[in-house]
C-alpha atoms as a PDB file:
ATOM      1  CA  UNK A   1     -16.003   2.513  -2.718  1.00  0.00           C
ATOM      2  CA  UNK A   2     -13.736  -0.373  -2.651  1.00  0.00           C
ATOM      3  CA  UNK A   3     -12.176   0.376   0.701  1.00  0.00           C
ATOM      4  CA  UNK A   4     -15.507   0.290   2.482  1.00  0.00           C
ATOM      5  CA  UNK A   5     -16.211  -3.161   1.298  1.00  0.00           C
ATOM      6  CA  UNK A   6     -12.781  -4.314   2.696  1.00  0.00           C
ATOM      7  CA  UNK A   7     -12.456  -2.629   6.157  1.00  0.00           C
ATOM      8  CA  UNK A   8     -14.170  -6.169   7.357  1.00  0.00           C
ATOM      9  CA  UNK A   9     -11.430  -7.885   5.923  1.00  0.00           C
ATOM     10  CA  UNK A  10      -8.699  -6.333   7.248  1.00  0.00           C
ATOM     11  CA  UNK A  11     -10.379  -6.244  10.177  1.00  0.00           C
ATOM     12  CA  UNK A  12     -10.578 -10.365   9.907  1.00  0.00           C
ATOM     13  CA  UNK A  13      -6.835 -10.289   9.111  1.00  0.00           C
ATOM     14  CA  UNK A  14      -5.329  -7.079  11.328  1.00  0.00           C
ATOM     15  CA  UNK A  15      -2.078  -8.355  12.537  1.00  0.00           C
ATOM     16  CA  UNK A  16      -0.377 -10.311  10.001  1.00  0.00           C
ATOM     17  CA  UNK A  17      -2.873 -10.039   6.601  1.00  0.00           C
ATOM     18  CA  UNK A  18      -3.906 -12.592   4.305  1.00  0.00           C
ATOM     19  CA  UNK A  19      -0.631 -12.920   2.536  1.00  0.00           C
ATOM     20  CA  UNK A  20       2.019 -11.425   0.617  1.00  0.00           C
ATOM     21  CA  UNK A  21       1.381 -12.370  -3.113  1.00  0.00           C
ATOM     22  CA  UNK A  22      -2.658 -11.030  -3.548  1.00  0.00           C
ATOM     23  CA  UNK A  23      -3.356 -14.217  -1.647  1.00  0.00           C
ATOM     24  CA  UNK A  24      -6.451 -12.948  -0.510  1.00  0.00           C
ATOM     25  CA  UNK A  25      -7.923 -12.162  -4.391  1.00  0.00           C
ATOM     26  CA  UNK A  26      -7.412 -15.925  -5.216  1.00  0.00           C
ATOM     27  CA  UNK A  27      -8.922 -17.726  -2.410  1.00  0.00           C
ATOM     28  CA  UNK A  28     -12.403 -18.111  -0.716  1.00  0.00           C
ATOM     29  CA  UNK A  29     -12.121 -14.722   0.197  1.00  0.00           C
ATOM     30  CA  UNK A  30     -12.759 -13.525  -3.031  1.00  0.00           C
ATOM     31  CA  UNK A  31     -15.946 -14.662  -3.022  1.00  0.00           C
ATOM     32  CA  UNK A  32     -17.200 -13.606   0.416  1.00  0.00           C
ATOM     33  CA  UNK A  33     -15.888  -9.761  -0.725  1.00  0.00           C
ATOM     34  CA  UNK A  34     -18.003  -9.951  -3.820  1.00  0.00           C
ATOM     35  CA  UNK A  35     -21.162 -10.685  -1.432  1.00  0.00           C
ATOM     36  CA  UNK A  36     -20.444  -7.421   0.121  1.00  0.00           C
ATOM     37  CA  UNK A  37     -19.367  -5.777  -2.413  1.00  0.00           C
ATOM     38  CA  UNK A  38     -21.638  -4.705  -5.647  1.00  0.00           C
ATOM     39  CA  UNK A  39     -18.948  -5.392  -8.493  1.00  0.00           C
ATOM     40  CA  UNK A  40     -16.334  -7.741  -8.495  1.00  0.00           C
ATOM     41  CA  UNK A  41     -12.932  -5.648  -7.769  1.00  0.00           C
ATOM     42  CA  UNK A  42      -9.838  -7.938  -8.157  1.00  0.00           C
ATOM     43  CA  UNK A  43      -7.550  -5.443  -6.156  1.00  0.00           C
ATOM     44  CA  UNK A  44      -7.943  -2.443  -3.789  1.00  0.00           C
ATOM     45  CA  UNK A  45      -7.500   0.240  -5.872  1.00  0.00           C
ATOM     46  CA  UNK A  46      -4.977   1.489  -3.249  1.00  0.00           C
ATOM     47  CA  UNK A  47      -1.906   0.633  -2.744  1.00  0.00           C
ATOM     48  CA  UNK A  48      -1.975   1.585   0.879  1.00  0.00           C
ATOM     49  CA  UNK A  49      -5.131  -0.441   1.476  1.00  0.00           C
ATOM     50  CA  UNK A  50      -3.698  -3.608  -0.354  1.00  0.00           C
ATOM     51  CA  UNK A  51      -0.500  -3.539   1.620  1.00  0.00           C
ATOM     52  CA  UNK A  52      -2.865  -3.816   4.615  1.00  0.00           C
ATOM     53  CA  UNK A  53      -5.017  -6.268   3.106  1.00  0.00           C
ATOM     54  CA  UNK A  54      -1.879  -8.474   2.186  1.00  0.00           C
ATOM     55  CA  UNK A  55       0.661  -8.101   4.809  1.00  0.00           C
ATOM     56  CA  UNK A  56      -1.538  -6.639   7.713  1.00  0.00           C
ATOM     57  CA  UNK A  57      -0.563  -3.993  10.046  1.00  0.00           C
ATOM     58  CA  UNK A  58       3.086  -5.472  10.468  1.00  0.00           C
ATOM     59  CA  UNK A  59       3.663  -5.082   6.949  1.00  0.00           C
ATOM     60  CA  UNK A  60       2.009  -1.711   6.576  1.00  0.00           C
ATOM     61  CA  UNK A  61       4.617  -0.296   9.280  1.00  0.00           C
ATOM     62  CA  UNK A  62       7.589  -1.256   7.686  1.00  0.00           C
ATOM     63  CA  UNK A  63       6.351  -0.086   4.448  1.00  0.00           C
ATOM     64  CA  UNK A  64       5.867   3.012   6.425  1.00  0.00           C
ATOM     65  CA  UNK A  65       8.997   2.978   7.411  1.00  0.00           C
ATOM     66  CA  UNK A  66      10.704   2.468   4.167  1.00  0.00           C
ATOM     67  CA  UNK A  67       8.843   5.505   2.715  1.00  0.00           C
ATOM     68  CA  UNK A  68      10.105   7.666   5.131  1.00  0.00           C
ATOM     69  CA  UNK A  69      13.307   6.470   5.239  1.00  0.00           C
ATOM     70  CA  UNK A  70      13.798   6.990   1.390  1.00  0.00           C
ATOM     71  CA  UNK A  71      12.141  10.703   1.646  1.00  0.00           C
ATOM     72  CA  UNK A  72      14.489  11.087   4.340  1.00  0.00           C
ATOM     73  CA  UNK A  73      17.960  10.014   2.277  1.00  0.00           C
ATOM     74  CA  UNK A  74      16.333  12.042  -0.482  1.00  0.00           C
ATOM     75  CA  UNK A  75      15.738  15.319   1.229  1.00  0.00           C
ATOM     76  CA  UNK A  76      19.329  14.852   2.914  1.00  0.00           C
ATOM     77  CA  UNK A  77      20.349  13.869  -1.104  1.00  0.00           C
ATOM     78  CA  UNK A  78      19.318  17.214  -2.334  1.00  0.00           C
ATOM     79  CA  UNK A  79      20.670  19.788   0.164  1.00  0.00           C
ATOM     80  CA  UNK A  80      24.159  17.911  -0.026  1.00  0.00           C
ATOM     81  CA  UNK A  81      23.989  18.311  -3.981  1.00  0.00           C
ATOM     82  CA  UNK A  82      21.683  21.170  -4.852  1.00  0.00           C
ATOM     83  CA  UNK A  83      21.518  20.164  -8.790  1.00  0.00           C
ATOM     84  CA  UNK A  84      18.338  18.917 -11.117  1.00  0.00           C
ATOM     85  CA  UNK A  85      19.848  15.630 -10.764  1.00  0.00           C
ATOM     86  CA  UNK A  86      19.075  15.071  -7.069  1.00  0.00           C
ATOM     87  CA  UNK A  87      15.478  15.666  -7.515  1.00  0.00           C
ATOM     88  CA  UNK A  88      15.108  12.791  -8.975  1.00  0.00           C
ATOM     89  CA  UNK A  89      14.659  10.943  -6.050  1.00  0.00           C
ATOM     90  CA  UNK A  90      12.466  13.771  -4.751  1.00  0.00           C
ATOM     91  CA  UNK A  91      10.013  13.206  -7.531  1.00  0.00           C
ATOM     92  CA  UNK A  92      10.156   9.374  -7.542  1.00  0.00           C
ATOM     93  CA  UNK A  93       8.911   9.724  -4.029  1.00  0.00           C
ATOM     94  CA  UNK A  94       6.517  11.596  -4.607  1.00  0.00           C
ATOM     95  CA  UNK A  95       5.481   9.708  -7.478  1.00  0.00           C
ATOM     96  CA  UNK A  96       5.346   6.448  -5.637  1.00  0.00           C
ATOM     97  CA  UNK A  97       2.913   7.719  -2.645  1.00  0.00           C
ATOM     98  CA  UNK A  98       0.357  10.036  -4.824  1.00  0.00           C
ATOM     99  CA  UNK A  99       0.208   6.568  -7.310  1.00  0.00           C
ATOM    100  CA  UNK A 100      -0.925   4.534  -4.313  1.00  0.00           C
ATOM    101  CA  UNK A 101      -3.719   6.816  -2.813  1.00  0.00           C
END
């Protein structure tokens, strides 16, 4: 897949990524991932990998973060109101990390 062709990139850029924006699908990079790779992918087809890719491992953790701090507010969001309309947020969570797999 995709992801296997990448893993040397991310490697390359580890800490801080190539840059916020899909920086690294518009530069010289591009062309260096299309050697390895047999197609030519213009994203990651994850959204976990392209946050990676883009903002490196410091970017990935707060993005980390954020998720669980929003399943956390949402969980705490539902017990406190026990009605359909809290589980909104439980379902937009959900949503949101099953769409970037």
């Amino acid at each position: 897949p995709c992801w296997r062709a990448l893993i040397q990139f991310i490697k390359e850029g580890l800490l801080f990524g190539y840059g916020f924006g899909e920086v690294f699908w518009y530069k010289s990079y591009l062309e260096e991932f299309w050697k390895v790779a047999p197609w030519k992918a213009g994203l990651a087809h994850s959204g976990y990998v392209e946050a990676i890719l883009n903002t490196g491992i410091v970017g990935f953790l707060f993005l980390i973060l954020f998720l669980a701090e929003v399943c956390f507010l949402s969980l705490r969001y539902f017990n406190s109101q026990r009605n359909l309309y809290s589980l909104i947020f439980i379902v937009w969570f959900v949503y949101v990390v099953l769409v970037n797999l």
